[in-house]
Protein backbone atom coordinates (compact mmCIF):
# COMPACT_ATOMS: atom_id res chain seq x y z
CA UNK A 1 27.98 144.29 135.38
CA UNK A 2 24.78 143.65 133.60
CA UNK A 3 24.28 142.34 129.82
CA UNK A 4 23.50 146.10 128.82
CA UNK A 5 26.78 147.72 129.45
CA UNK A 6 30.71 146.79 129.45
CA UNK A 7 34.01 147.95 130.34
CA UNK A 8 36.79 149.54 128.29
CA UNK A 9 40.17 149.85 130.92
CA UNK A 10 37.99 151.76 133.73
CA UNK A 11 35.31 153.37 131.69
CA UNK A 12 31.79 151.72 131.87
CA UNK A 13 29.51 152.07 129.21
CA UNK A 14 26.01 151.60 129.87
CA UNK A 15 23.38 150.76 126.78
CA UNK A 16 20.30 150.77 128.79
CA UNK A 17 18.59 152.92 126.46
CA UNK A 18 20.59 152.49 123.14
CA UNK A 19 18.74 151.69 120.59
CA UNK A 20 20.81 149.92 118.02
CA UNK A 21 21.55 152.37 115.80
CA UNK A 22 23.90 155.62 115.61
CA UNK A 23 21.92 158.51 115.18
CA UNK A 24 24.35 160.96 114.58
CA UNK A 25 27.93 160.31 113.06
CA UNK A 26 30.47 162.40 111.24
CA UNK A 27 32.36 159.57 109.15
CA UNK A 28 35.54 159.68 110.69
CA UNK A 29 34.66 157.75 113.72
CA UNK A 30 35.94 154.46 112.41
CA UNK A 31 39.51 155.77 111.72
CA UNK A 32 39.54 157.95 115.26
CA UNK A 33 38.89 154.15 117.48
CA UNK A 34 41.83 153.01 115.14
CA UNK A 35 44.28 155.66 116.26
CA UNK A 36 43.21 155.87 119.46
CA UNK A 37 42.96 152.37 120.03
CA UNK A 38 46.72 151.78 118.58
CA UNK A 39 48.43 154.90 120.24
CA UNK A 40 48.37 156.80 123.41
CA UNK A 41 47.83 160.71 123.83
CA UNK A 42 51.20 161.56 123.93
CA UNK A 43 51.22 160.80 120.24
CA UNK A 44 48.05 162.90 119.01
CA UNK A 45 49.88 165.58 117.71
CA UNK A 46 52.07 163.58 115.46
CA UNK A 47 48.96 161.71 114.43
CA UNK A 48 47.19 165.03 113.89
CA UNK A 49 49.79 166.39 111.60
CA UNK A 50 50.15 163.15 109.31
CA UNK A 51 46.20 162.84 109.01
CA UNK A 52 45.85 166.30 107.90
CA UNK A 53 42.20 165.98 108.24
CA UNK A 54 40.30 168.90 110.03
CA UNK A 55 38.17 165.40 111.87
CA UNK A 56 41.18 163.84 113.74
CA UNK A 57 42.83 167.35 114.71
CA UNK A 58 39.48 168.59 116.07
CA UNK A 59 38.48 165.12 118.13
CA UNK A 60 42.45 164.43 119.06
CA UNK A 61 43.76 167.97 119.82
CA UNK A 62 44.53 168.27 123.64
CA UNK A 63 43.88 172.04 122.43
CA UNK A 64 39.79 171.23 122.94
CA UNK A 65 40.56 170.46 126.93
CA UNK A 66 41.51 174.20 127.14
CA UNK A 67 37.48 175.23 127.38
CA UNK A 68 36.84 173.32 130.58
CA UNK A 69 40.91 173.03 132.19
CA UNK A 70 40.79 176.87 133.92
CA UNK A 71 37.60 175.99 135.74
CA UNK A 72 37.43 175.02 139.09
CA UNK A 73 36.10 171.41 139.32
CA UNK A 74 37.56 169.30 142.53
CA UNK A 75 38.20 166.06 143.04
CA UNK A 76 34.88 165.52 144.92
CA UNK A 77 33.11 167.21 142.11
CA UNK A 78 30.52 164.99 140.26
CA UNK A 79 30.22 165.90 136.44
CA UNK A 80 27.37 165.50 133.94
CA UNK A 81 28.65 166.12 130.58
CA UNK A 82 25.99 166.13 127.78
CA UNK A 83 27.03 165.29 123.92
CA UNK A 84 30.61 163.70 124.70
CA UNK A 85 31.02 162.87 121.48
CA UNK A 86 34.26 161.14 121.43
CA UNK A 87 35.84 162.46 124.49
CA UNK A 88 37.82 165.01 123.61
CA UNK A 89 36.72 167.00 126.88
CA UNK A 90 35.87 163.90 129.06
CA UNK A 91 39.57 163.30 129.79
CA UNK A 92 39.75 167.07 130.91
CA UNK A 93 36.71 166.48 132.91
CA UNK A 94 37.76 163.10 134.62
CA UNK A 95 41.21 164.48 135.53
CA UNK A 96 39.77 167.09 137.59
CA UNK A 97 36.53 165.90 139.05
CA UNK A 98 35.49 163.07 141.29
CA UNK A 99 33.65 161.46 138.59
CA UNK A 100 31.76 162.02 135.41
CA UNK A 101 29.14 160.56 133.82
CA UNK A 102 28.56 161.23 130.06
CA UNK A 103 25.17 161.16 127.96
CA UNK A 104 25.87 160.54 124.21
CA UNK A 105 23.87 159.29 121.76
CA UNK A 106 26.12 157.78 119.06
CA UNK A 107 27.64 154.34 120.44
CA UNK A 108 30.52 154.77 117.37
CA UNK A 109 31.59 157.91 119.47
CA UNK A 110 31.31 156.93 122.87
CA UNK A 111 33.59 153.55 121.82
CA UNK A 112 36.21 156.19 120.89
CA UNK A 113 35.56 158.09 124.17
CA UNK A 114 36.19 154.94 126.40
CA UNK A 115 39.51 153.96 124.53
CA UNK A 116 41.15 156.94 124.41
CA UNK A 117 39.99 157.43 128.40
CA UNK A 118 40.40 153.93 129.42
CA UNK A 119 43.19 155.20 131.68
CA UNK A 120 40.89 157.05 134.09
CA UNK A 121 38.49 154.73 136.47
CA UNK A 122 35.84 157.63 137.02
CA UNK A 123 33.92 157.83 133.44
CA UNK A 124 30.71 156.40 132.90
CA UNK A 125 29.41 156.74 129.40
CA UNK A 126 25.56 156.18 129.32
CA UNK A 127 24.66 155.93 125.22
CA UNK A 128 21.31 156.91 124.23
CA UNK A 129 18.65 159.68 122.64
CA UNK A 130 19.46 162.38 126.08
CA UNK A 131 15.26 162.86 126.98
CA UNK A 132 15.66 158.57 127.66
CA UNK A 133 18.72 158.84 129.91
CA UNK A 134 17.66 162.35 131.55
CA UNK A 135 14.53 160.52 132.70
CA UNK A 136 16.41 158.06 134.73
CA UNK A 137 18.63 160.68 136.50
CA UNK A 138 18.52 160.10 140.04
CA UNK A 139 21.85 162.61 141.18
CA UNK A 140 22.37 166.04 141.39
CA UNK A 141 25.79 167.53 139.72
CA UNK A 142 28.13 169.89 140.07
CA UNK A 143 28.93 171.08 137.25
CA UNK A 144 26.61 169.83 133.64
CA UNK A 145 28.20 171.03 130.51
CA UNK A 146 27.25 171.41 127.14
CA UNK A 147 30.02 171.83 125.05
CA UNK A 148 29.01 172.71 121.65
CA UNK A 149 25.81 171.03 122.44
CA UNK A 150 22.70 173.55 123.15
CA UNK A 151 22.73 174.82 119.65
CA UNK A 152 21.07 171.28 118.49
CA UNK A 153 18.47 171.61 121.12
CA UNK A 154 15.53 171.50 118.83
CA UNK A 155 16.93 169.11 117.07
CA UNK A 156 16.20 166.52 119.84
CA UNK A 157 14.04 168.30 122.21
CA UNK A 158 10.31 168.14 120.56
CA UNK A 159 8.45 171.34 122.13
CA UNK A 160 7.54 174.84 121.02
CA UNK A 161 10.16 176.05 122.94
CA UNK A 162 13.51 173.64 122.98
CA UNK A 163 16.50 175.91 124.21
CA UNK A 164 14.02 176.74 127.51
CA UNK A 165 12.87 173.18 127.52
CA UNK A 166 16.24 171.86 127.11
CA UNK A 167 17.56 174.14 129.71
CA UNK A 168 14.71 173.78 132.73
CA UNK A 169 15.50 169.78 132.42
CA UNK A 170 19.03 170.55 133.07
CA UNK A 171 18.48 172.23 135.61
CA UNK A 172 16.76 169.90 137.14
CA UNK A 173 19.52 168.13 138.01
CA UNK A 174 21.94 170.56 139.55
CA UNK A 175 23.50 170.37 143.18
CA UNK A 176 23.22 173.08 145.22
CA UNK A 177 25.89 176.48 144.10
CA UNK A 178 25.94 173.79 141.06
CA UNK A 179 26.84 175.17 137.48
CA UNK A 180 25.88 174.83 133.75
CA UNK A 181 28.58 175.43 131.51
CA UNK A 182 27.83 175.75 127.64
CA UNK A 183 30.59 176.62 125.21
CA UNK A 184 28.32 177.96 121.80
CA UNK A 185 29.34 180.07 118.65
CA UNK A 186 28.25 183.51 118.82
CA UNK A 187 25.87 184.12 115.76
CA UNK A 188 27.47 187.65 115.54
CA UNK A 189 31.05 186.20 116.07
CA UNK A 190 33.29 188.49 113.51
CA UNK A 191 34.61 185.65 111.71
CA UNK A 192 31.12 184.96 110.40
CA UNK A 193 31.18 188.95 109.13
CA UNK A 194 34.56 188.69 107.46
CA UNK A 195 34.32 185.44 105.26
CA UNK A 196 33.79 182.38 107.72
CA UNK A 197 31.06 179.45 107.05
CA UNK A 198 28.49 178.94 109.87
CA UNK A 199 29.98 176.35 111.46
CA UNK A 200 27.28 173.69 111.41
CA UNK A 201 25.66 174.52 108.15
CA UNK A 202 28.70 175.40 106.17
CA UNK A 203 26.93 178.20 104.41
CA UNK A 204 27.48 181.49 104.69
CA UNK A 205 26.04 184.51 106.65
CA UNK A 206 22.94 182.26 107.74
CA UNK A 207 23.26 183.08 111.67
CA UNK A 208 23.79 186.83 110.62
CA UNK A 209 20.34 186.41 108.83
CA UNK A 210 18.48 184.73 111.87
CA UNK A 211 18.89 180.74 110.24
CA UNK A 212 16.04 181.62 107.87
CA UNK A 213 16.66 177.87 106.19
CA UNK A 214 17.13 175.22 109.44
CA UNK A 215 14.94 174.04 111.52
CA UNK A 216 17.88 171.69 113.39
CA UNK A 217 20.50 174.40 114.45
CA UNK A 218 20.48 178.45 115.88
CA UNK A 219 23.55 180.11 118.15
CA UNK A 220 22.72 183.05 120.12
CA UNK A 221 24.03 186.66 120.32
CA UNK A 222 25.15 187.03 124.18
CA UNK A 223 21.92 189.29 124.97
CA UNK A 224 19.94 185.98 123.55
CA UNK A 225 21.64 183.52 125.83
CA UNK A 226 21.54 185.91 128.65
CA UNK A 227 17.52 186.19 128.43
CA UNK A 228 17.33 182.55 128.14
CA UNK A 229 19.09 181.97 131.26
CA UNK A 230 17.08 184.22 132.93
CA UNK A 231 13.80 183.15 131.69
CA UNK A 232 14.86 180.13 133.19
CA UNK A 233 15.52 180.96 136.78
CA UNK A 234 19.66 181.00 135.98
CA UNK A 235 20.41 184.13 136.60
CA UNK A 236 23.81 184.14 138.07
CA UNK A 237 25.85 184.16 134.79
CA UNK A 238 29.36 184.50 133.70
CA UNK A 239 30.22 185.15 130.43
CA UNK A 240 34.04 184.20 128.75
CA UNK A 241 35.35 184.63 125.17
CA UNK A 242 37.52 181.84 123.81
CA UNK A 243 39.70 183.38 121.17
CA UNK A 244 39.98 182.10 118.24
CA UNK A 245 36.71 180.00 119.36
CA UNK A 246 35.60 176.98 121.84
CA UNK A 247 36.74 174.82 119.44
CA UNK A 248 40.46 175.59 120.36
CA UNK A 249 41.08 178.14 122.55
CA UNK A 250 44.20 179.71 122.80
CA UNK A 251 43.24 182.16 124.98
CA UNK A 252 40.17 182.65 127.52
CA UNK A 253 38.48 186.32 128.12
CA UNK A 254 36.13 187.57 130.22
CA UNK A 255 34.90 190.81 131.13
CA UNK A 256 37.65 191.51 133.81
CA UNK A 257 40.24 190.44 131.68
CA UNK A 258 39.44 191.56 127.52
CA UNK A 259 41.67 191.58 124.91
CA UNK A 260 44.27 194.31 124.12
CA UNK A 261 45.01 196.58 120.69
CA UNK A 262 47.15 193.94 118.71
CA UNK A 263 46.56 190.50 120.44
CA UNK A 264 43.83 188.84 118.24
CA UNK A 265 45.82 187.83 115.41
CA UNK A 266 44.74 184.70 114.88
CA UNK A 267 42.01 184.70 112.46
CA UNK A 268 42.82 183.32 109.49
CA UNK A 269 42.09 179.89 109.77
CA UNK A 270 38.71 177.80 108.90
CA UNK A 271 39.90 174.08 109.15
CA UNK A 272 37.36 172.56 107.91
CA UNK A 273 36.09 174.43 104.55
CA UNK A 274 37.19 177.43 102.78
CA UNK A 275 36.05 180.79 103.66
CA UNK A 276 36.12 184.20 101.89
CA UNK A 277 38.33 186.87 103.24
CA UNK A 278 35.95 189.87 103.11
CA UNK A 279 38.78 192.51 105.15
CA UNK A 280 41.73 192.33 107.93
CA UNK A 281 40.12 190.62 110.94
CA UNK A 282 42.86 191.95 113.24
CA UNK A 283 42.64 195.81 112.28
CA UNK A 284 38.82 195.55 112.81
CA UNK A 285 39.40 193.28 115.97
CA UNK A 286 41.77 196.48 116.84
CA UNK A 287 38.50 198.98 116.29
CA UNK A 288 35.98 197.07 118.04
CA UNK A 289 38.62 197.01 121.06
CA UNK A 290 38.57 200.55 120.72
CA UNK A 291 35.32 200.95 120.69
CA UNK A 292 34.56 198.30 123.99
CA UNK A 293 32.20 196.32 121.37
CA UNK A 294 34.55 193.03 121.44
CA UNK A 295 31.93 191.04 124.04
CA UNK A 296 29.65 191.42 121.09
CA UNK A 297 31.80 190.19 118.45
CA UNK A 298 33.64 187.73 119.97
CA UNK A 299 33.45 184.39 117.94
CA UNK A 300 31.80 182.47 120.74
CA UNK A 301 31.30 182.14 123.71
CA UNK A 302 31.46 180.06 127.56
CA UNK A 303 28.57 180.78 130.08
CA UNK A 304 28.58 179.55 133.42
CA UNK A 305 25.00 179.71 134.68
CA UNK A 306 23.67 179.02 138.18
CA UNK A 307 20.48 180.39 140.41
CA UNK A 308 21.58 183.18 142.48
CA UNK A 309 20.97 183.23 146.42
């Protein structure tokens, strides 16, 4: 093992292209390689509920491995997974694939990531700014996610055009029948109608009103992602509807299987800020049911993209 990397239980992390600094940090990361340094998995939940903070239930809930646990990655599978953050979905990942190697540009996070993974031998955790480490690729994946991830694309990716930019170098580095997953907030989710904050900006209506104000974050209506895919040469696409959201599915649509009259009732919750409470999520849920709109509405989304032939 080199000077530029070291091992945490059977995670390697490899600094090659760190730069010294974090980047990108939330705050809480000091307190999360605490916990998860100090206790096992098996007691997240009880750590969750006496923390009361929305940080530690959204890192540590075993809820966030529900986006990634239906799909079908072997065990000979090789995984890219882009913005690990502090593994909440690497442990998903590495208990159903062959191996996975993470991008992540915050060193803070990706110390969390190894602890709380150190069980699994099959995570490597490359730390760095992801055009650097994307340069150096040399293996095809696959499966590449992006889980909550593509909406920062211009944030990072310097070009006129970032989400196409950001997804053609992806691309790039798919296997054959290989697959990019991205789990994204639908700028037209209801929530965001009835009372919700924009998730990243914590303001209100702003991805109803086309981000008129940021220049570092945009979601997508499904039409939106769809063209982008396609512009890109992806055009074998499946969409699914976490309900409530990504974040912590309790429940995965997709257009075979949508929801029924009376099962999204579930909405009132906003974890980290307040929100406004504009009408009855579920009775209007109910209507757009009715109507076949919910695809449209539903609070975000997972796409599965892949060339077709």
């Amino acid at each position: 093992m080199n000077q530029n990397s070291e091992k945490i239980g059977g995670v390697t992390l490899v600094y090659d292209d760190y730069i010294g600094k974090d980047l990108y940090v939330d705050g809480s990361e000091e307190i999360l390689l605490e916990l998860v340094k100090k206790n096992p998995p098996s007691e997240y939940n009880r750590l969750i509920k006496e923390n009361g903070t929305w940080a530690v239930l959204y890192h540590l809930s075993h809820i966030r491995g529900n986006i990634v646990d239906f799909l079908p990655i072997g065990g000979q599978d090789a995984v890219l997974e882009i913005g690990a953050g502090c593994g909440a979905i690497t442990g998903t990942l590495a208990k159903k694939a062959g191996n996975v190697e993470c991008i992540e540009l915050s060193k803070a996070r990706s110390l969390v990531n190894a602890h709380r993974n150190r069980e699994y031998d099959n995570i490597t955790i490359k730390v760095g700014n992801f055009q650097d480490v994307e340069a150096k690729l040399t293996k095809k994946y696959d499966y590449i996610t992006l889980i909550g991830v593509f909406e920062y694309a211009k944030s990072y990716i310097q070009d006129e055009t970032p989400f196409d930019t950001f997804l053609s170098m992806i691309k790039k580095h798919l296997a054959p029948g290989g697959k990019i997953v991205i789990a994204i907030e639908n700028k037209f989710g209801l929530k965001y109608f009835a009372g919700c904050r924009e998730d990243h900006l914590g303001t209100y209506y702003s991805g109803l009103e086309g981000y008129p104000n940021s220049d570092s974050v945009e979601t997508f209506s499904k039409d939106e992602l769809t063209d982008i895919a396609i512009r890109n040469g992806l055009e074998d696409i499946t969409f699914y509807y976490p309900y409530p959201d990504y974040k912590l599915p309790q429940t995965i649509y997709s257009d075979d299987y949508l929801p029924d009259i009376g099962e999204l009732s579930n909405n009132y919750r906003n974890f980290d800020g307040d929100r406004m409470i504009n009408f009855n999520e579920s009775k209007v849920f109910d209507e757009i049911i009715k109507d076949g709109k919910f695809p449209f509405f539903s609070n975000s989304f997972l796409v599965l993209l892949g060339e077709k032939g």
